[in-house]
N, C-alpha and C. Protein backbone atom coordinates (compact mmCIF):
# COMPACT_ATOMS: atom_id res chain seq x y z
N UNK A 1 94.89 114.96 118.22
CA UNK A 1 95.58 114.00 117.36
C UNK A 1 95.36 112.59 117.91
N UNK A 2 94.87 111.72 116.82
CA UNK A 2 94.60 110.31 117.64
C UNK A 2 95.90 109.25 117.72
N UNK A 3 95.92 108.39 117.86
CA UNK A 3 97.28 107.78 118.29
C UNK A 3 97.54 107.33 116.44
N UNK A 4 96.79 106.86 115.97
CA UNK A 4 96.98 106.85 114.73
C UNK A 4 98.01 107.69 114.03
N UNK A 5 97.29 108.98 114.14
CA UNK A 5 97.72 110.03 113.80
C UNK A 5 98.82 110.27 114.42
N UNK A 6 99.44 109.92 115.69
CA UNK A 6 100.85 110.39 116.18
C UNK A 6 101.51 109.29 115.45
N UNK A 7 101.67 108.10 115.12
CA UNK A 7 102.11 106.97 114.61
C UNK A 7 102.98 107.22 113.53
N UNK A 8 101.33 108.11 112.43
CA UNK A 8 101.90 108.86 111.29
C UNK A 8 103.13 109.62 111.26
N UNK A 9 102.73 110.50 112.05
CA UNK A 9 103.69 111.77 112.66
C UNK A 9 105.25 110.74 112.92
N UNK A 10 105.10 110.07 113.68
CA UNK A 10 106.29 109.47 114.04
C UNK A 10 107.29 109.11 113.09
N UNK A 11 106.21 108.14 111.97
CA UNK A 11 107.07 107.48 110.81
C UNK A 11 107.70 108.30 109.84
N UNK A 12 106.83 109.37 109.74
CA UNK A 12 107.55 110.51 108.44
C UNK A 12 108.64 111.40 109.39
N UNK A 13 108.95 111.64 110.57
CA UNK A 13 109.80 112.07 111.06
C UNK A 13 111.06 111.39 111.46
N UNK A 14 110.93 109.92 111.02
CA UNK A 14 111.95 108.60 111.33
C UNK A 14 112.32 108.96 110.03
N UNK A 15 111.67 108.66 108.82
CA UNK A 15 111.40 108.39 107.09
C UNK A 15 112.29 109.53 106.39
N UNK A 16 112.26 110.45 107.10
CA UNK A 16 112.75 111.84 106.57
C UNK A 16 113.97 112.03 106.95
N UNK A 17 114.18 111.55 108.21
CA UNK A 17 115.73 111.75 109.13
C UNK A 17 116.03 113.14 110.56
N UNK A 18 115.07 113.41 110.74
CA UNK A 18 114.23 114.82 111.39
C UNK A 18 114.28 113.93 112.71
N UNK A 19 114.33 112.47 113.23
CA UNK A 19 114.47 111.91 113.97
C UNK A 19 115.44 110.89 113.55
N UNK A 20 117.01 111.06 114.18
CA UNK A 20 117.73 109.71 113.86
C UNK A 20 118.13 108.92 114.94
N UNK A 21 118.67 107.93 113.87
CA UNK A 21 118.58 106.94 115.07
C UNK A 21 119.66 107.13 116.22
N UNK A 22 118.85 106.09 117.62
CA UNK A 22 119.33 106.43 118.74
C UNK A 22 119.02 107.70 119.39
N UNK A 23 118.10 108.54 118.21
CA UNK A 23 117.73 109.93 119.53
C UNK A 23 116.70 109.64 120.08
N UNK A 24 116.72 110.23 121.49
CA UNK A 24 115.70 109.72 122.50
C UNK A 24 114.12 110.65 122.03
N UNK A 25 113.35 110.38 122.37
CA UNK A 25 112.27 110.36 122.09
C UNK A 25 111.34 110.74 123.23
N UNK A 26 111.47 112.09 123.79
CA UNK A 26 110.92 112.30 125.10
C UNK A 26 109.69 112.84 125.06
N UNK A 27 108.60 112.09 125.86
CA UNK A 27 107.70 112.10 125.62
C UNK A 27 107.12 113.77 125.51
N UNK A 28 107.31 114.85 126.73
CA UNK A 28 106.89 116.08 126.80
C UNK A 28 107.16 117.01 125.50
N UNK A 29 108.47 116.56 125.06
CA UNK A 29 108.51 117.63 123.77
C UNK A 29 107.46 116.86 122.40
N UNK A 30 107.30 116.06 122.53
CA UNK A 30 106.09 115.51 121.86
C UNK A 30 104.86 116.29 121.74
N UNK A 31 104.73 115.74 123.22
CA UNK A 31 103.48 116.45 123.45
C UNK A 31 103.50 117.88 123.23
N UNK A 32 104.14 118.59 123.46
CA UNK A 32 104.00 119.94 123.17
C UNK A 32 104.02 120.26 121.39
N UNK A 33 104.75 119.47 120.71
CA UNK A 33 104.98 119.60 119.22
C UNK A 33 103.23 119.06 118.32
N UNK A 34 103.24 117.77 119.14
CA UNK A 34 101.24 116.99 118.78
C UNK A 34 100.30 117.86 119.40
N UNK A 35 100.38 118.24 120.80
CA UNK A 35 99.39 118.82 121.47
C UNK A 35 98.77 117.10 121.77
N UNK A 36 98.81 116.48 121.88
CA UNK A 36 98.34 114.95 122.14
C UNK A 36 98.84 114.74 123.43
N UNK A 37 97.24 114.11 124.08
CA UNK A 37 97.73 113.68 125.53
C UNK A 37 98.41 113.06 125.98
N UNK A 38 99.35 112.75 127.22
CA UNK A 38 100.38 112.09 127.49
C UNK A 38 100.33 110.39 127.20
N UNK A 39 99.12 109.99 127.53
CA UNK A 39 98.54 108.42 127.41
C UNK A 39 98.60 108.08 125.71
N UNK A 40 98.18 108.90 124.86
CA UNK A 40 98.31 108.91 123.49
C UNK A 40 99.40 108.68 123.32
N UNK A 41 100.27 109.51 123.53
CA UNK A 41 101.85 109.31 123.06
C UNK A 41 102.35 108.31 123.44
N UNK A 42 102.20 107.78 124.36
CA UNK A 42 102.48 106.45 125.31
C UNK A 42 102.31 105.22 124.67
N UNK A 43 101.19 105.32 124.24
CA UNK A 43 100.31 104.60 123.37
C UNK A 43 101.20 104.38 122.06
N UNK A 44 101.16 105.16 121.35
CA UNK A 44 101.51 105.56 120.05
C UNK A 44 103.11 104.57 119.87
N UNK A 45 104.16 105.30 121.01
CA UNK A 45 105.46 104.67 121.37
C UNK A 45 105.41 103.47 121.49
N UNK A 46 104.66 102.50 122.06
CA UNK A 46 104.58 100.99 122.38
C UNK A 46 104.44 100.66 121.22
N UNK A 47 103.20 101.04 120.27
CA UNK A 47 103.10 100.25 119.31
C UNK A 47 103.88 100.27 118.07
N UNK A 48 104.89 101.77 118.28
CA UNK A 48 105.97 101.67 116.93
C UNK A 48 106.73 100.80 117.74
N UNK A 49 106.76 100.41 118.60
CA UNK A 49 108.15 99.54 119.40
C UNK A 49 107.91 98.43 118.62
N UNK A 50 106.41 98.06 118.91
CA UNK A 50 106.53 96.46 118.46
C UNK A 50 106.73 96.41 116.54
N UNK A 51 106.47 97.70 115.99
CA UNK A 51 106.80 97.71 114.61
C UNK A 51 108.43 97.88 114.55
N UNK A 52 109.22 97.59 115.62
CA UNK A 52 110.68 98.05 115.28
C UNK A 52 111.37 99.59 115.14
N UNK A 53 110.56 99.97 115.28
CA UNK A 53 110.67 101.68 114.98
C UNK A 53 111.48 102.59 115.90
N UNK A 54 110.90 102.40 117.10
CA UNK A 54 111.08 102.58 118.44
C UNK A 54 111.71 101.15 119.26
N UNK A 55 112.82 101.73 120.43
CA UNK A 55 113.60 101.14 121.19
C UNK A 55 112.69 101.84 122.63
N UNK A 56 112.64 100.76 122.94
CA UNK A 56 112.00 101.21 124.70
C UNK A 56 112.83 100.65 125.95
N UNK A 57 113.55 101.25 126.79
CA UNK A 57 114.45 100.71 127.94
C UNK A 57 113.95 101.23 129.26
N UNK A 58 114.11 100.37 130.02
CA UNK A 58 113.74 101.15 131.55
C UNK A 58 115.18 102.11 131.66
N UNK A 59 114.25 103.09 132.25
CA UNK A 59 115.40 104.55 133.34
C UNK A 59 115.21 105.29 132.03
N UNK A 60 115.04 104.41 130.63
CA UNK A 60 115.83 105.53 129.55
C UNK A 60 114.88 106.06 128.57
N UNK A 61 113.82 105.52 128.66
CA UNK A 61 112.36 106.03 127.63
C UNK A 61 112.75 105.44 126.26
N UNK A 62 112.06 106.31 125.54
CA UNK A 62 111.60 106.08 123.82
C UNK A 62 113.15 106.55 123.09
N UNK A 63 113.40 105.20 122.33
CA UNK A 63 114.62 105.93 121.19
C UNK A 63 114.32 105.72 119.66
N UNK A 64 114.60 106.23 118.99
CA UNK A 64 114.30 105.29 117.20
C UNK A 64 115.63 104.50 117.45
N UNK A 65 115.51 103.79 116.60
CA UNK A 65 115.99 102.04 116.54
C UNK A 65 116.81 102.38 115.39
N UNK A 66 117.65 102.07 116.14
CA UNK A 66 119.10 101.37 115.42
C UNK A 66 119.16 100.10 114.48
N UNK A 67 119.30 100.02 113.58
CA UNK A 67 119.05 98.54 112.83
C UNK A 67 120.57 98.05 112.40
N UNK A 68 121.29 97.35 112.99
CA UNK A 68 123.00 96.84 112.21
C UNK A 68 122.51 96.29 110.60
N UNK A 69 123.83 95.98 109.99
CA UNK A 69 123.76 95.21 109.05
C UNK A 69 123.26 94.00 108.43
N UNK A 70 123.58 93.22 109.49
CA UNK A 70 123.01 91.70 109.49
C UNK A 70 121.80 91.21 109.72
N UNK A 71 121.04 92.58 110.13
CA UNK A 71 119.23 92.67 110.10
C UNK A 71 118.60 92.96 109.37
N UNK A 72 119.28 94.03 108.64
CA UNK A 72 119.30 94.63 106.87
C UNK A 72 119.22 93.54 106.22
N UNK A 73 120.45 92.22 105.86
CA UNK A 73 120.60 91.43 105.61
C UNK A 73 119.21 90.84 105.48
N UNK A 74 118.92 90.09 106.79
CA UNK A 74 118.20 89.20 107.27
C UNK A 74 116.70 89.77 106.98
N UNK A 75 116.15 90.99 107.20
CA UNK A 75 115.11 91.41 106.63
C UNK A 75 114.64 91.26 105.52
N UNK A 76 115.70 91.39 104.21
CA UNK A 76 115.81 91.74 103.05
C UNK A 76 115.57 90.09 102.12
N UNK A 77 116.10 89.11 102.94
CA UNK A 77 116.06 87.49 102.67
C UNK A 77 114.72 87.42 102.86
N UNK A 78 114.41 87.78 103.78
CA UNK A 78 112.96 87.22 104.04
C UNK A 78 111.98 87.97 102.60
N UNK A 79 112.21 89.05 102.38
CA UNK A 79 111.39 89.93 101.81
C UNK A 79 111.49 89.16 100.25
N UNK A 80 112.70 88.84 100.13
CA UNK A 80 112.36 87.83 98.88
C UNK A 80 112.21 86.84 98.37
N UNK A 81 112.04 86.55 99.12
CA UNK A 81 110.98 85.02 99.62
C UNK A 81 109.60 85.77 99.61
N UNK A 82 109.00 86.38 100.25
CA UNK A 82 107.62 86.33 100.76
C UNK A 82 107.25 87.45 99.49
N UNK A 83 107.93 88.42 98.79
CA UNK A 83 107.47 89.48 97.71
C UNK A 83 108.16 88.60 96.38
N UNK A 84 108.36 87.34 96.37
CA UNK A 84 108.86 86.46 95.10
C UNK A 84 107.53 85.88 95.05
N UNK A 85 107.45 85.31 96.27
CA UNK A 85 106.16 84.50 95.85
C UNK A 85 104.87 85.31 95.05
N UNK A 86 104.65 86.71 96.27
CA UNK A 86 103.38 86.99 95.80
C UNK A 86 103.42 87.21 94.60
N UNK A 87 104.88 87.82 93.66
CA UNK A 87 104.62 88.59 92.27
C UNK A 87 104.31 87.15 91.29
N UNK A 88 104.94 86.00 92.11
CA UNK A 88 104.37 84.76 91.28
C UNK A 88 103.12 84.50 91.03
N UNK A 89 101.95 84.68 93.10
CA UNK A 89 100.72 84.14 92.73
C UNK A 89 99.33 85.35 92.15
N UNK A 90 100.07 86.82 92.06
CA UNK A 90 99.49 87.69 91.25
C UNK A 90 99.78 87.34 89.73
N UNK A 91 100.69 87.24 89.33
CA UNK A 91 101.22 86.45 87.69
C UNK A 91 99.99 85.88 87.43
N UNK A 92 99.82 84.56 88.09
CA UNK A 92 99.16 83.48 87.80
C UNK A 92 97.93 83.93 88.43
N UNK A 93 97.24 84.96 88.66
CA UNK A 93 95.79 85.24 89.50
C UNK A 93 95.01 85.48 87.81
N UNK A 94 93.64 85.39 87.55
CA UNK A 94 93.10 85.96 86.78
C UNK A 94 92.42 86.87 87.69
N UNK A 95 93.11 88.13 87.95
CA UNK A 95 92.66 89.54 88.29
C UNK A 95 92.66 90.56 87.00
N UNK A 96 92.08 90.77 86.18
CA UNK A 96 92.69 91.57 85.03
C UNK A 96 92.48 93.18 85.71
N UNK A 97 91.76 93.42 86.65
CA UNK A 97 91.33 94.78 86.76
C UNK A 97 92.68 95.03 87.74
N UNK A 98 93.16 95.02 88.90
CA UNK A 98 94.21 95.25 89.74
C UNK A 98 95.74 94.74 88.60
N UNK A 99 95.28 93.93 87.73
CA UNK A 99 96.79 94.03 86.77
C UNK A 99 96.75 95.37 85.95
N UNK A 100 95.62 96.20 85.82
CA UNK A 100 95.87 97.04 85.12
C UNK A 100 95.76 98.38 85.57
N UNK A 101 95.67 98.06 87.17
CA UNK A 101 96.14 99.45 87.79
C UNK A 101 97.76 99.42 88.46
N UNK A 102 98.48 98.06 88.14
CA UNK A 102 99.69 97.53 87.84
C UNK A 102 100.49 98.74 87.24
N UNK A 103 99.42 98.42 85.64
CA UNK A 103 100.14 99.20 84.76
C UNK A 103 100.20 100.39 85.07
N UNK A 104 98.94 101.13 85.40
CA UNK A 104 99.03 103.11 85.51
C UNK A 104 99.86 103.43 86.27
N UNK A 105 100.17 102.31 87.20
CA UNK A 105 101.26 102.91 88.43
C UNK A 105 102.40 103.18 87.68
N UNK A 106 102.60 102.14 87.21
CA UNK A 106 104.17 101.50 86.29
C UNK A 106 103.91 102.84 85.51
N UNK A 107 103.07 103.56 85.06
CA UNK A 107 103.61 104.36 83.80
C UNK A 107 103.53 106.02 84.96
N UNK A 108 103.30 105.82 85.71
CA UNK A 108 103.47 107.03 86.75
C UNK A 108 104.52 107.03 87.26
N UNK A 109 104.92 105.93 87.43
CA UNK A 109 106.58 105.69 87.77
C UNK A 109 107.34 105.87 86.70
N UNK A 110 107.37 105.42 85.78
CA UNK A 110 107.95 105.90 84.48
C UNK A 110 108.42 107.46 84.32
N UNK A 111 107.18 108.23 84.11
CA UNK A 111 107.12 109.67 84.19
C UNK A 111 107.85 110.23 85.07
N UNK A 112 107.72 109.93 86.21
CA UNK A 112 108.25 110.74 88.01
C UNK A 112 109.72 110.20 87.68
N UNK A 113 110.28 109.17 86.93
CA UNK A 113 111.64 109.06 86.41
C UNK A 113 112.61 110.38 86.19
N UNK A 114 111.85 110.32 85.13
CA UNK A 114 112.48 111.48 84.26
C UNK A 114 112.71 112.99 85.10
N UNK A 115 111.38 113.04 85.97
CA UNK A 115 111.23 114.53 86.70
C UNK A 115 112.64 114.61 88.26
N UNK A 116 112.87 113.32 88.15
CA UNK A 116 114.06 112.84 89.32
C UNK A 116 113.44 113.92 90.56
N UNK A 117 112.09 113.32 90.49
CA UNK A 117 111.71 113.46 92.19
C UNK A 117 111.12 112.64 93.13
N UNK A 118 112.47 111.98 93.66
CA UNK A 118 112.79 110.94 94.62
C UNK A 118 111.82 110.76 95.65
N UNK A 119 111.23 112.06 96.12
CA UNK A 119 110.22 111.64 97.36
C UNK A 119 108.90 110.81 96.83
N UNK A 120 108.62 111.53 95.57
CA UNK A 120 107.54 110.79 94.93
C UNK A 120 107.46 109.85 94.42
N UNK A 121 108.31 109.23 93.80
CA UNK A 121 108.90 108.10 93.59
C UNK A 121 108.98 107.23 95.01
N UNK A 122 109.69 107.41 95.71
CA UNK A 122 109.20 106.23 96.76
C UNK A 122 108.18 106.39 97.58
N UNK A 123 107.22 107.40 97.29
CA UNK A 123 105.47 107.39 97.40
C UNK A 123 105.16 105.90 96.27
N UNK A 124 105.22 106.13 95.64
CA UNK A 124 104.65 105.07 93.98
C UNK A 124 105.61 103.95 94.10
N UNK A 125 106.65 104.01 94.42
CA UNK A 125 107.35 102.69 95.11
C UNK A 125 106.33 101.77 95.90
N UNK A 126 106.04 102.47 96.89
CA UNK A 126 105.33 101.64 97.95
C UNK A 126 103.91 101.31 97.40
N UNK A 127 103.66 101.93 96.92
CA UNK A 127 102.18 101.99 96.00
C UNK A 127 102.13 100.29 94.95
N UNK A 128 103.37 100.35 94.09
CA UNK A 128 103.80 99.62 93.50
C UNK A 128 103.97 98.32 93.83
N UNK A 129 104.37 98.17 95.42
CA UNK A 129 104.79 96.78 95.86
C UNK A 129 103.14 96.41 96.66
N UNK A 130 102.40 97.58 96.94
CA UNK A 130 101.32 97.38 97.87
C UNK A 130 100.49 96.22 96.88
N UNK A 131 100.15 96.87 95.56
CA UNK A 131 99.61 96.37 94.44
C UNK A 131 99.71 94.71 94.33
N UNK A 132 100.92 94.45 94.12
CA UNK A 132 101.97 93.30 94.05
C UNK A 132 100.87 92.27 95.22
N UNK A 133 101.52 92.81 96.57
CA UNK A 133 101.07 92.03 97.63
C UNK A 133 99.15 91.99 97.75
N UNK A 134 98.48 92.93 96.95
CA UNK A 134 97.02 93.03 96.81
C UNK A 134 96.87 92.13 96.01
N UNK A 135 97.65 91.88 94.93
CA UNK A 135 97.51 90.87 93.76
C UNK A 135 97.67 89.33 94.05
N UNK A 136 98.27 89.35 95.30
CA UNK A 136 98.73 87.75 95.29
C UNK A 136 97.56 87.05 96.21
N UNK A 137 96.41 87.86 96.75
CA UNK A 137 95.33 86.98 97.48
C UNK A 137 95.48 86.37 98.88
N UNK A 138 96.88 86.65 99.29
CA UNK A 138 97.41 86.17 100.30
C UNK A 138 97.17 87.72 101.63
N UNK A 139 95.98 87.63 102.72
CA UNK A 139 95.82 88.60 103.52
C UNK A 139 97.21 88.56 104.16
N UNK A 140 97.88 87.75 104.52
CA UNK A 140 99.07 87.13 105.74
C UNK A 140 100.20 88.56 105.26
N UNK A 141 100.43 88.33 103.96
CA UNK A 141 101.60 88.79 103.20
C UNK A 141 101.71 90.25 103.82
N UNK A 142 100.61 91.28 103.61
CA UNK A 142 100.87 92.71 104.45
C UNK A 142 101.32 92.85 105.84
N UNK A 143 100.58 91.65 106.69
CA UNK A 143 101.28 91.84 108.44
C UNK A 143 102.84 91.37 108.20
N UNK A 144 103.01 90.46 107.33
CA UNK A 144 104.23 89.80 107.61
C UNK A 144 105.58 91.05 106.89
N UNK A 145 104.91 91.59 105.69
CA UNK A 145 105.75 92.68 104.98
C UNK A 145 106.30 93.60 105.50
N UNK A 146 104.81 94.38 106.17
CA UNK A 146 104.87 95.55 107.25
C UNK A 146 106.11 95.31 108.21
N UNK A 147 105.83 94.26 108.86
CA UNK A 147 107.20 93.84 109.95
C UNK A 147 108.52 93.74 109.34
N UNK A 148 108.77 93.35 108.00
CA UNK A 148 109.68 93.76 107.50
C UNK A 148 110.23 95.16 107.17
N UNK A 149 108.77 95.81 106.56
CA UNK A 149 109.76 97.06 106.11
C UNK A 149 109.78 98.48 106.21
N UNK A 150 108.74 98.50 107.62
CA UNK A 150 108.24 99.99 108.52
C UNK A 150 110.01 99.71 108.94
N UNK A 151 110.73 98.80 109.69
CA UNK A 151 111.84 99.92 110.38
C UNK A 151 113.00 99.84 109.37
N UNK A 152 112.64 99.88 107.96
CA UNK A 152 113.53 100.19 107.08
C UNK A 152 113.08 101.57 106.39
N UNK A 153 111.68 102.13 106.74
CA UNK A 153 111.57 103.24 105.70
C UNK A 153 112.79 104.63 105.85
N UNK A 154 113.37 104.61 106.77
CA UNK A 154 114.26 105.59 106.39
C UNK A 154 115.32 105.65 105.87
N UNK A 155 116.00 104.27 105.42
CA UNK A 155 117.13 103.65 104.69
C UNK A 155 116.27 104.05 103.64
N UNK A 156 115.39 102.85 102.82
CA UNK A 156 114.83 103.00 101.96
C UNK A 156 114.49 104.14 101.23
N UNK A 157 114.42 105.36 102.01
CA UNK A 157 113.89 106.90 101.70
C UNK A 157 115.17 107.30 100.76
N UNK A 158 116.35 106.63 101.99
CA UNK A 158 117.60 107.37 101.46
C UNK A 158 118.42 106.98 100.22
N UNK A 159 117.81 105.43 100.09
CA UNK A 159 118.27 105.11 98.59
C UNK A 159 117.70 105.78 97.50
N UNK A 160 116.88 106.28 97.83
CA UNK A 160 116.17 106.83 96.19
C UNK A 160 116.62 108.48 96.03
N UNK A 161 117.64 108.80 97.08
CA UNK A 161 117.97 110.18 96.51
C UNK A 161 119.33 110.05 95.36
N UNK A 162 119.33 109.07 95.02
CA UNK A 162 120.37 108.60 93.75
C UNK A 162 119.22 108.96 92.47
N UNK A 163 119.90 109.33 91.40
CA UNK A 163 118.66 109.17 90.07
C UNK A 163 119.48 108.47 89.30
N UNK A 164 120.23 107.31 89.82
CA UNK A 164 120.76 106.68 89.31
C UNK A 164 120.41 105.43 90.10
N UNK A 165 119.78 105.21 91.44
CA UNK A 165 119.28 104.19 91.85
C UNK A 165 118.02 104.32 91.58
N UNK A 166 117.15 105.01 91.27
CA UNK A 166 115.58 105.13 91.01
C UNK A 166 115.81 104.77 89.27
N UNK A 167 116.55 104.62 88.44
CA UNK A 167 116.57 104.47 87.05
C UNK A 167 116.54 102.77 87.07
N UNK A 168 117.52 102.58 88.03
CA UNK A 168 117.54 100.95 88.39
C UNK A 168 116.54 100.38 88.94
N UNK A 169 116.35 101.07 89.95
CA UNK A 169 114.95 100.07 90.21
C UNK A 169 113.53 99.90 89.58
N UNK A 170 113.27 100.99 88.88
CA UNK A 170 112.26 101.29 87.61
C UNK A 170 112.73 100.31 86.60
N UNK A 171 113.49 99.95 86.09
CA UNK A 171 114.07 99.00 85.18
C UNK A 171 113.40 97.89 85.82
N UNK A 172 113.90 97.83 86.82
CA UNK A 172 113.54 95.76 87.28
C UNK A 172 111.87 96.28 87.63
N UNK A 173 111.27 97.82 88.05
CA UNK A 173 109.86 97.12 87.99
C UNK A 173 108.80 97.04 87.00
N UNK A 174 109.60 98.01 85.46
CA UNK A 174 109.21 97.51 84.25
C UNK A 174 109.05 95.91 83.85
N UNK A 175 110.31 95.03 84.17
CA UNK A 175 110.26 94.24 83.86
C UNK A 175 108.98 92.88 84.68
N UNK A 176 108.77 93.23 85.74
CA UNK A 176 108.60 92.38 87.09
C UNK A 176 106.74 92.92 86.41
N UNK A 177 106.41 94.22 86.50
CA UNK A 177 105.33 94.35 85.54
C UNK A 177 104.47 93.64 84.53
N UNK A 178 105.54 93.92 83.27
CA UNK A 178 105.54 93.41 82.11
C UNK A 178 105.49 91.69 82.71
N UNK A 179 106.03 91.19 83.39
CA UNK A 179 105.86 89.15 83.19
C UNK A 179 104.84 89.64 84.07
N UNK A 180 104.60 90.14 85.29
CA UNK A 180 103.17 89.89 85.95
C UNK A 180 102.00 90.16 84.79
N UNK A 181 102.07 91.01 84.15
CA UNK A 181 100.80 91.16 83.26
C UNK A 181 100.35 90.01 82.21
N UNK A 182 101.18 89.79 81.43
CA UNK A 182 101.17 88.45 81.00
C UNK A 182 101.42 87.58 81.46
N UNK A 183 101.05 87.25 82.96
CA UNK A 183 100.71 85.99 83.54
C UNK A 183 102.04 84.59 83.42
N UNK A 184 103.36 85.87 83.56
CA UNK A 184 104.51 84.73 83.04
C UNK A 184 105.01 84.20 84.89
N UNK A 185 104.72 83.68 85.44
CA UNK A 185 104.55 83.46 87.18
C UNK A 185 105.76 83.22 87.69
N UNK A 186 106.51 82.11 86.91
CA UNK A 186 107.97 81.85 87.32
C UNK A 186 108.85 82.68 86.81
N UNK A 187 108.48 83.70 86.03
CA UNK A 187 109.89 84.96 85.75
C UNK A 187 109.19 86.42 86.62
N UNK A 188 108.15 86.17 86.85
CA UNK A 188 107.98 87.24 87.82
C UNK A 188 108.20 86.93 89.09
N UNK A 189 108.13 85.55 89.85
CA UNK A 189 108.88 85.66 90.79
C UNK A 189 110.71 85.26 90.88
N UNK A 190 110.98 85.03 89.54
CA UNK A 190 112.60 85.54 89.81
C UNK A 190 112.89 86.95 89.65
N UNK A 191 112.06 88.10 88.97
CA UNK A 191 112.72 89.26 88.81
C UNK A 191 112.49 89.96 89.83
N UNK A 192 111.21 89.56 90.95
CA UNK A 192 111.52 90.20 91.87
C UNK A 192 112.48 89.42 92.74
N UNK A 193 112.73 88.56 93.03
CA UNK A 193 113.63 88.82 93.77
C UNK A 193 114.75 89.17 93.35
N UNK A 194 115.20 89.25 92.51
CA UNK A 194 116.42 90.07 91.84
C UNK A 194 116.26 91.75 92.21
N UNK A 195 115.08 91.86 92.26
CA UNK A 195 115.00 93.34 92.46
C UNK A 195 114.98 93.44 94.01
N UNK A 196 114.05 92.70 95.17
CA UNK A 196 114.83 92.62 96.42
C UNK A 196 116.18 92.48 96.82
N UNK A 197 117.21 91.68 96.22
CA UNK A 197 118.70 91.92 96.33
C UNK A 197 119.35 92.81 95.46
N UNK A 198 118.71 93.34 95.08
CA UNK A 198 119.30 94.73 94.36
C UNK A 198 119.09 95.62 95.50
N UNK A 199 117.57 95.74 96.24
CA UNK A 199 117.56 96.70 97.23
C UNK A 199 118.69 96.54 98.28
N UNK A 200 119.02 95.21 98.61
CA UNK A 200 119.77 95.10 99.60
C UNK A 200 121.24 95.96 99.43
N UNK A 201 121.71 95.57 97.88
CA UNK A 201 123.12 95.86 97.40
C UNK A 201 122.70 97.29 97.84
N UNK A 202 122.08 98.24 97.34
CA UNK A 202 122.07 99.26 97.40
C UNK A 202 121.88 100.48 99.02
N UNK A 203 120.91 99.25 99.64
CA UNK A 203 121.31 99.99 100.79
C UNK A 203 122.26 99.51 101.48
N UNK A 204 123.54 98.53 101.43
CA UNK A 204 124.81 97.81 102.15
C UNK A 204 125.76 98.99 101.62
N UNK A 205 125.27 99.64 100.29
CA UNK A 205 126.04 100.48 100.26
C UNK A 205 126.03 101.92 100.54
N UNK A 206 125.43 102.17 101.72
CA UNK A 206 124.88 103.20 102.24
C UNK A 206 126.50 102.93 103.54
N UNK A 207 126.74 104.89 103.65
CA UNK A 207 127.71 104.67 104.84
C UNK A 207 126.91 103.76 106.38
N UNK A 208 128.06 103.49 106.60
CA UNK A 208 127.17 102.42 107.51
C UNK A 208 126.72 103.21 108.66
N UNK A 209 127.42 105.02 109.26
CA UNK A 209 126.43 105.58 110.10
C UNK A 209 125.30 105.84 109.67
N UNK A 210 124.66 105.83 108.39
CA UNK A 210 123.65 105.99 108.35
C UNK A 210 122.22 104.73 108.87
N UNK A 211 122.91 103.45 109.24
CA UNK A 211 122.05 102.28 109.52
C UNK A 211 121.76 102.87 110.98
């Protein structure tokens, strides 16, 4: 397994809840679960650290990361700012070919609605916003996103087991769609950010052991 590949491993076991937060993260039962050499794993741990993922302390090794409220907060500000803009400078891009794989997503999301299956849905979630940030021409926007919202994927996972929060957020990305496609720039970057503080409302209202 390459460190890549443990990385993977790591995030869908954070993403899922199979690792929560504050449990320690010892390297040997790793290794025995990857079969990946000790330096790999080592490896692997540093660099979810610097993605937020992982907590690293002397005496005490590898933990997943605890995130309070007011980082939630503070993450979530930033995110709509920097995912307002891009749905603005994709609006206004003449890309017609990436606006219209916009759409197939949007109508795959549509569909996976109705079937109220949440995991797949925030597969095509992320798919959805990737698009967004591909559309706006801006390389910066993915390093800066990523740092936002790798040590949220397991909140995020957990909002969409509502089919009453996946109905809502499909709503605002019909709409956020629809003005990006027709090139409407200043209502696509207000509906997303309306739809970033919607994410926020929704995960503030998550019990707070779950942060």
């Amino acid at each position: 397994m390459t460190t890549d590949e443990l990385m993977d491993w790591a995030r869908e076991n954070i993403r899922t809840g199979r690792f929560a937060p504050g449990q320690r993260l010892i390297e040997s039962d790793i290794i025995r679960e990857t079969h990946a050499s000790r330096n790999k794993v080592r490896d692997a741990l540093q660099r979810l650290a610097t993605e937020g993922l992982v907590a690293i302390e002397p005496f005490r090794g590898a933990s997943v990361r605890s995130i309070n409220r007011d980082e939630v907060r503070q993450m979530y500000e930033a995110r709509m700012a920097l995912e307002g803009f891009a749905a603005h400078q994709f609006a206004a891009a003449d890309n017609d070919e990436l606006k219209q794989e916009l759409k197939r997503t949007q109508q795959e999301m549509n569909d996976w609605v109705k079937r109220g299956d949440h995991e797949h849905f925030a597969k095509l979630n992320s798919k959805w916003h990737k698009i967004i940030i591909d559309g706006s021409g801006n390389q910066y926007f993915h390093q800066f996103l990523a740092r936002l919202t790798i040590p949220l994927y397991r909140l995020l996972f957990l909002t969409f087991y509502s089919k009453e929060r996946i109905a809502v957020a499909n709503d605002d990305h019909k709409k956020i769609t629809k003005a990006i496609v027709a090139g409407n720039a200043d209502e696509a970057e207000a509906l997303m950010r309306d739809h970033v503080r919607n994410g926020l409302k929704a995960l503030l209202e998550l019990d707070a052991r779950q942060l």
